[in-house]
Protein backbone atom coordinates (compact mmCIF):
# COMPACT_ATOMS: atom_id res chain seq x y z
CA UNK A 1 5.41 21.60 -0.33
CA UNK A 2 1.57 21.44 -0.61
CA UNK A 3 -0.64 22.01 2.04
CA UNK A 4 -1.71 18.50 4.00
CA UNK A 5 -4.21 17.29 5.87
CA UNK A 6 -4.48 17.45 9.71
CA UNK A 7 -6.95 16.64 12.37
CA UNK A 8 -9.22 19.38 11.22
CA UNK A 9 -9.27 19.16 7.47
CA UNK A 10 -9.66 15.58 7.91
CA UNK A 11 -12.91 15.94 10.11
CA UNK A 12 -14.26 18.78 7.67
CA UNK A 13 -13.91 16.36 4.29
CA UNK A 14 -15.48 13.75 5.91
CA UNK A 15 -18.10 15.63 7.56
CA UNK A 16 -18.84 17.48 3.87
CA UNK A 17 -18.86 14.03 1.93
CA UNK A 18 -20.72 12.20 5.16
CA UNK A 19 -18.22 10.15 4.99
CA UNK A 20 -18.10 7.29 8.13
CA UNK A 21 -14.85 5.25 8.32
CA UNK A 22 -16.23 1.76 7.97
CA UNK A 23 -14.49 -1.62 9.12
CA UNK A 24 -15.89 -3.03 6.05
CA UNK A 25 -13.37 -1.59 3.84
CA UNK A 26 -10.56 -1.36 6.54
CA UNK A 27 -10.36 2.61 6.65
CA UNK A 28 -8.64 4.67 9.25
CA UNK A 29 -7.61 7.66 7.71
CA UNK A 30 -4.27 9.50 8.86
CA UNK A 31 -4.46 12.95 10.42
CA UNK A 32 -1.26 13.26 11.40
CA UNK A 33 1.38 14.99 8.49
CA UNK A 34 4.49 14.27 9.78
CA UNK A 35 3.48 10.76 9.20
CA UNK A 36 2.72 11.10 6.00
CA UNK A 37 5.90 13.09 5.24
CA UNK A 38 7.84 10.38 7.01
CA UNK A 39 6.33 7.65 4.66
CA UNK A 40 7.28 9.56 1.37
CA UNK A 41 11.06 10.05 2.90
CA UNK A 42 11.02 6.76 3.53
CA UNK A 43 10.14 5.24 0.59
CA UNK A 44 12.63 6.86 -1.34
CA UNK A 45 10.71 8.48 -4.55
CA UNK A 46 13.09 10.16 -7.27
CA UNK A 47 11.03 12.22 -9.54
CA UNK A 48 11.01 10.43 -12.37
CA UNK A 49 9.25 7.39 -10.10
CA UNK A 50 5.30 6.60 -10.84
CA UNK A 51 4.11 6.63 -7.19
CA UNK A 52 0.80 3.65 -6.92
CA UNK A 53 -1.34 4.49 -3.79
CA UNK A 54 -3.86 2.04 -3.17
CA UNK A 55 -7.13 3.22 -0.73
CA UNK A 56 -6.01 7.23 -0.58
CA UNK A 57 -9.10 7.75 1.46
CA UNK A 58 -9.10 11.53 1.60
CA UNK A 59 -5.81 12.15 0.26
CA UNK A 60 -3.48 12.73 3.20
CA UNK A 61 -0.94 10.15 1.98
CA UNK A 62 -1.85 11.44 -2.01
CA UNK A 63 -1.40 15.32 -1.48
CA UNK A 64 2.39 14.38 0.49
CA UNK A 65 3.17 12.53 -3.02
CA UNK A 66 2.55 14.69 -5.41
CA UNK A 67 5.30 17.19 -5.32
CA UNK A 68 7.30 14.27 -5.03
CA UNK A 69 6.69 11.82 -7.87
CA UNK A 70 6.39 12.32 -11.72
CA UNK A 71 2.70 11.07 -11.24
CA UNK A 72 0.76 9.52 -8.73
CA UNK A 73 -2.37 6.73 -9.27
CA UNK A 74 -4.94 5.90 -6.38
CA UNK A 75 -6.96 2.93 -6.51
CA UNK A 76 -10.16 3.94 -4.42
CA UNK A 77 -12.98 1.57 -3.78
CA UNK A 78 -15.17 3.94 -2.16
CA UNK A 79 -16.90 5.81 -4.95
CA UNK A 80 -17.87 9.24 -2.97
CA UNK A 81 -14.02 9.38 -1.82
CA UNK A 82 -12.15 8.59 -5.12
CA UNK A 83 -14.80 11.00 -6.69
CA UNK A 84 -13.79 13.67 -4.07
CA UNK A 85 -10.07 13.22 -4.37
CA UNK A 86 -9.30 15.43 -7.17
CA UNK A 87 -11.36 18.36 -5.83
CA UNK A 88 -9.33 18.21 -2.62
CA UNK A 89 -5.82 17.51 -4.39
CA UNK A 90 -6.97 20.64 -6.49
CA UNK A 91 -7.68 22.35 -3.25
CA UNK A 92 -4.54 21.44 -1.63
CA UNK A 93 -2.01 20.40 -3.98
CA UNK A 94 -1.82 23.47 -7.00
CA UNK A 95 -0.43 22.65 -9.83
CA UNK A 96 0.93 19.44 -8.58
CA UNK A 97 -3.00 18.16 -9.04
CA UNK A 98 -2.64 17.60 -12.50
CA UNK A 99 -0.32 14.47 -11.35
CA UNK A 100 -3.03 12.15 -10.43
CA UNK A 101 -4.94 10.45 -11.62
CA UNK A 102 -7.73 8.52 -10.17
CA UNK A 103 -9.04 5.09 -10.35
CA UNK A 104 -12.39 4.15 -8.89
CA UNK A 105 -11.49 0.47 -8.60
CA UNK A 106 -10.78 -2.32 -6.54
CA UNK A 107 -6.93 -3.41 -6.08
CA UNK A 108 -7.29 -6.88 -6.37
CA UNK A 109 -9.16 -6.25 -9.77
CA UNK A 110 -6.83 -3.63 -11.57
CA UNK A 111 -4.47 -4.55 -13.78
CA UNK A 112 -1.64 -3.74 -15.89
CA UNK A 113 -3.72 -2.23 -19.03
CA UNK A 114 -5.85 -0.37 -16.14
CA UNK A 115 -2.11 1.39 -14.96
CA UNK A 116 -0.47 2.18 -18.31
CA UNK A 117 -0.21 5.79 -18.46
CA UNK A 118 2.04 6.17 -16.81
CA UNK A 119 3.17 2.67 -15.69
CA UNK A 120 3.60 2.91 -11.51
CA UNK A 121 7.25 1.78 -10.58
CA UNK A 122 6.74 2.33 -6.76
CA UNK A 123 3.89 1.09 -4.35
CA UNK A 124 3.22 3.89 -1.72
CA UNK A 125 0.05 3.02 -0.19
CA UNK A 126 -1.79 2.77 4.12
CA UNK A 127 -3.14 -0.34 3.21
CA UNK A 128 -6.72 -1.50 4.22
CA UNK A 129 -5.66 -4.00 6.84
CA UNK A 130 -7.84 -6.83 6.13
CA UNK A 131 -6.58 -6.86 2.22
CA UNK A 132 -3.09 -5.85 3.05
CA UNK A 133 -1.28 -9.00 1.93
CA UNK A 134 -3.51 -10.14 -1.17
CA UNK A 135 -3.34 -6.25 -3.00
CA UNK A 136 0.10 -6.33 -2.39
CA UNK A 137 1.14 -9.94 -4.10
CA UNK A 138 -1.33 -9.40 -6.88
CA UNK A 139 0.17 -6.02 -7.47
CA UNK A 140 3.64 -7.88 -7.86
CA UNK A 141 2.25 -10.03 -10.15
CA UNK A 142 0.32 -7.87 -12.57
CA UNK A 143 2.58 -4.96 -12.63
CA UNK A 144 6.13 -5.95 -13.62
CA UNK A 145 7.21 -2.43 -13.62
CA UNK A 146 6.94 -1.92 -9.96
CA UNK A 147 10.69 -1.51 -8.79
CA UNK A 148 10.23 -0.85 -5.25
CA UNK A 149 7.70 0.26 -2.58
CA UNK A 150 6.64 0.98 1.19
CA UNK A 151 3.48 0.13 2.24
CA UNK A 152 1.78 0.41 5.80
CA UNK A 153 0.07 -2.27 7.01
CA UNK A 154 -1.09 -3.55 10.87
CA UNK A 155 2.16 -4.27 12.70
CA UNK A 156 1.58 -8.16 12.68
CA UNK A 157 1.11 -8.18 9.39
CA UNK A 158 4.46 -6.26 8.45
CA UNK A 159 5.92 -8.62 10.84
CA UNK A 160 4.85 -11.59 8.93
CA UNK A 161 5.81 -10.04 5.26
CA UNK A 162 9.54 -9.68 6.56
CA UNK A 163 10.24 -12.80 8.69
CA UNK A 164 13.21 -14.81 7.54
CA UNK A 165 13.03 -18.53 7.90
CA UNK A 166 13.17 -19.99 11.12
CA UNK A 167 10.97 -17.12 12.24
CA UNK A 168 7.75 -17.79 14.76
CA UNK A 169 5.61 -15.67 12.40
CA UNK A 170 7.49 -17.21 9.17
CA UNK A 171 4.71 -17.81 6.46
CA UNK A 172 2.48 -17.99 3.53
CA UNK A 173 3.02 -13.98 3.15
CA UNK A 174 6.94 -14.76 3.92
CA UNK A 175 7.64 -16.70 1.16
CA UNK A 176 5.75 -15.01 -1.28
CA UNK A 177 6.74 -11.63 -0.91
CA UNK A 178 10.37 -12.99 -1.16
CA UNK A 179 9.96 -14.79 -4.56
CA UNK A 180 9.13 -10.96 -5.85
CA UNK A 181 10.85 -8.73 -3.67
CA UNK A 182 13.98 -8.07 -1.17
CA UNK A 183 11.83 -6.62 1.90
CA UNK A 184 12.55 -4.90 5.22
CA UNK A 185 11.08 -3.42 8.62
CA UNK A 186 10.68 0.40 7.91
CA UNK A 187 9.65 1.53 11.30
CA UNK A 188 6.38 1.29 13.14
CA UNK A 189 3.47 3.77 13.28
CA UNK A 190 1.50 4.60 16.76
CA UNK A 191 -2.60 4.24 16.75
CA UNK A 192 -3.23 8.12 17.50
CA UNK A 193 -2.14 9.08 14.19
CA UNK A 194 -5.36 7.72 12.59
CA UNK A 195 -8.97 8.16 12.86
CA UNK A 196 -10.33 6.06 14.02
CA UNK A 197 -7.88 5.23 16.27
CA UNK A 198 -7.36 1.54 15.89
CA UNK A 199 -6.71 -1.35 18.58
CA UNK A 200 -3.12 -2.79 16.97
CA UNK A 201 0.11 -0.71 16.06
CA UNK A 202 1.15 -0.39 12.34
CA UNK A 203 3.99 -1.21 10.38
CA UNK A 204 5.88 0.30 7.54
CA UNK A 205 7.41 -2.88 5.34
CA UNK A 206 10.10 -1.48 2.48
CA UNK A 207 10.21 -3.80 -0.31
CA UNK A 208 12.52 -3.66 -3.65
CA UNK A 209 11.98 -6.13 -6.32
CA UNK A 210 14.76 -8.29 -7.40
CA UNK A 211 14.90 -11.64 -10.53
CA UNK A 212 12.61 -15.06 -8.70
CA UNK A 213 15.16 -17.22 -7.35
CA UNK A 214 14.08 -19.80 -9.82
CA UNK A 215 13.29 -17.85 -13.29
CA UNK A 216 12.30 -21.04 -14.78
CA UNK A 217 10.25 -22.25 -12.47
CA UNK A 218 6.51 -21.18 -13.09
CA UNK A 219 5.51 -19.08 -10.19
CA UNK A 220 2.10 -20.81 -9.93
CA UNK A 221 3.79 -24.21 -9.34
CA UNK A 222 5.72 -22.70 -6.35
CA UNK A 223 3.31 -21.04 -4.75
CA UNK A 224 0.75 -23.99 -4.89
CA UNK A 225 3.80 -25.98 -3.14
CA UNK A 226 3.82 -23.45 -0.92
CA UNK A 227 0.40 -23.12 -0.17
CA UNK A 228 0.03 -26.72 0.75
CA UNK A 229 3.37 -26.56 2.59
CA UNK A 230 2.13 -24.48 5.02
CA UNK A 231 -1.58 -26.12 5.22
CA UNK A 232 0.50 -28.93 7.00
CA UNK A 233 2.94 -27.59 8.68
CA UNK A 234 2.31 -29.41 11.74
CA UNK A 235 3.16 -32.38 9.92
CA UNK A 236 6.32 -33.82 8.11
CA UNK A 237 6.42 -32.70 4.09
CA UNK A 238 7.83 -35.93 3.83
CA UNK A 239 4.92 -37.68 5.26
């Protein structure tokens, strides 16, 4: 097993890189590596999988996958953080380092082409909270060979992504995820394994992708149905 990342080695990067957790960019970075080792179990990785992280931060999550997956890409919007990511998975990670590869990019931008060396098959990623559900729908859509995945997202949002119909929180995310993807509860995650500690509990959602219920319907058709379906849902469809 590589080395991780605890309390420590997380204040020291981000103390070297001056690096300030900003709300901006929804970071809170975990310390904690039992967390991170629980996340990797959980997601079920066989070595031949091409792990995705999306907003690695300063690698906690990223230095628990590579011993575990065939190669691992991270998607890192911050430029001083995906540029120090290699150093520390070099630091950290031996010969396992030579698995990643890193993408200074934004999510919602990247695409297939931008992924195609190795394609990613599974989603592994402590998503920014306030782009949780949009990275993860337009990762569906633009990367086909995505099989299966476990992200970790702010509690209410995981609780949203897996309602059922008839649910209180049923929705917009809801429906979507489940035209791409069979999805579950995974588990929640406590505030005091991140720093900063933030105000709401998180949630791990487990998803595994399975054929749209209606192949030949266009996707885009459906989901515009379903966006307006839900912009009145205090009314009747039928009126």
């Amino acid at each position: 097993m590589t080395g991780l990342l605890g309390p420590a080695e997380i204040r020291e990067l981000a103390a070297r890189l001056g690096v300030t957790p900003t709300k901006k960019l929804g970071q809170n970075f975990v310390h904690d590596p039992n967390t991170v080792r629980r996340i990797v179990t959980t997601a079920g990785l066989t070595p031949d999988d091409v792990a995705l992280e999306v907003g690695p931060g300063l690698g906690s999550l990223t230095l628990a996958l590579l011993p575990v997956a065939a190669h691992v890409h991270a998607v890192e919007l911050d430029p001083v953080l995906a540029a120090a990511l290699p150093e520390t998975a070099a630091r950290f990670a031996g010969e396992a380092a030579g698995r990643l590869t890193v993408h200074p990019a934004d999510a919602l931008r990247v695409t297939a082409a931008d992924l195609a060396d190795p394609a990613p098959t599974a989603l592994v990623a402590n998503l920014p909270y306030n782009v949780a559900v949009p990275v993860v729908l337009h990762l569906l859509a633009e990367l086909p060979t995505l099989r299966h995945g476990l992200v970790m997202v702010q509690k209410e949002v995981a609780d949203r992504l897996v309602a059922g119909p008839g649910s209180k929180v049923y929705g917009i995310p809801s429906v979507k995820l489940a035209w791409y993807a069979r999805s579950r509860a995974a588990g929640k995650v406590p505030p005091n394994v991140f720093w900063p500690v933030p105000n709401v509990d998180s949630g791990l959602v487990a998803f595994t992708r399975r054929e749209p219920p209606r192949p030949d319907v266009p996707r885009k058709a459906v989901f515009a149905v379903v966006d307006a379906a839900f912009a009145q849902r205090r009314k009747t469809l039928r009126a």
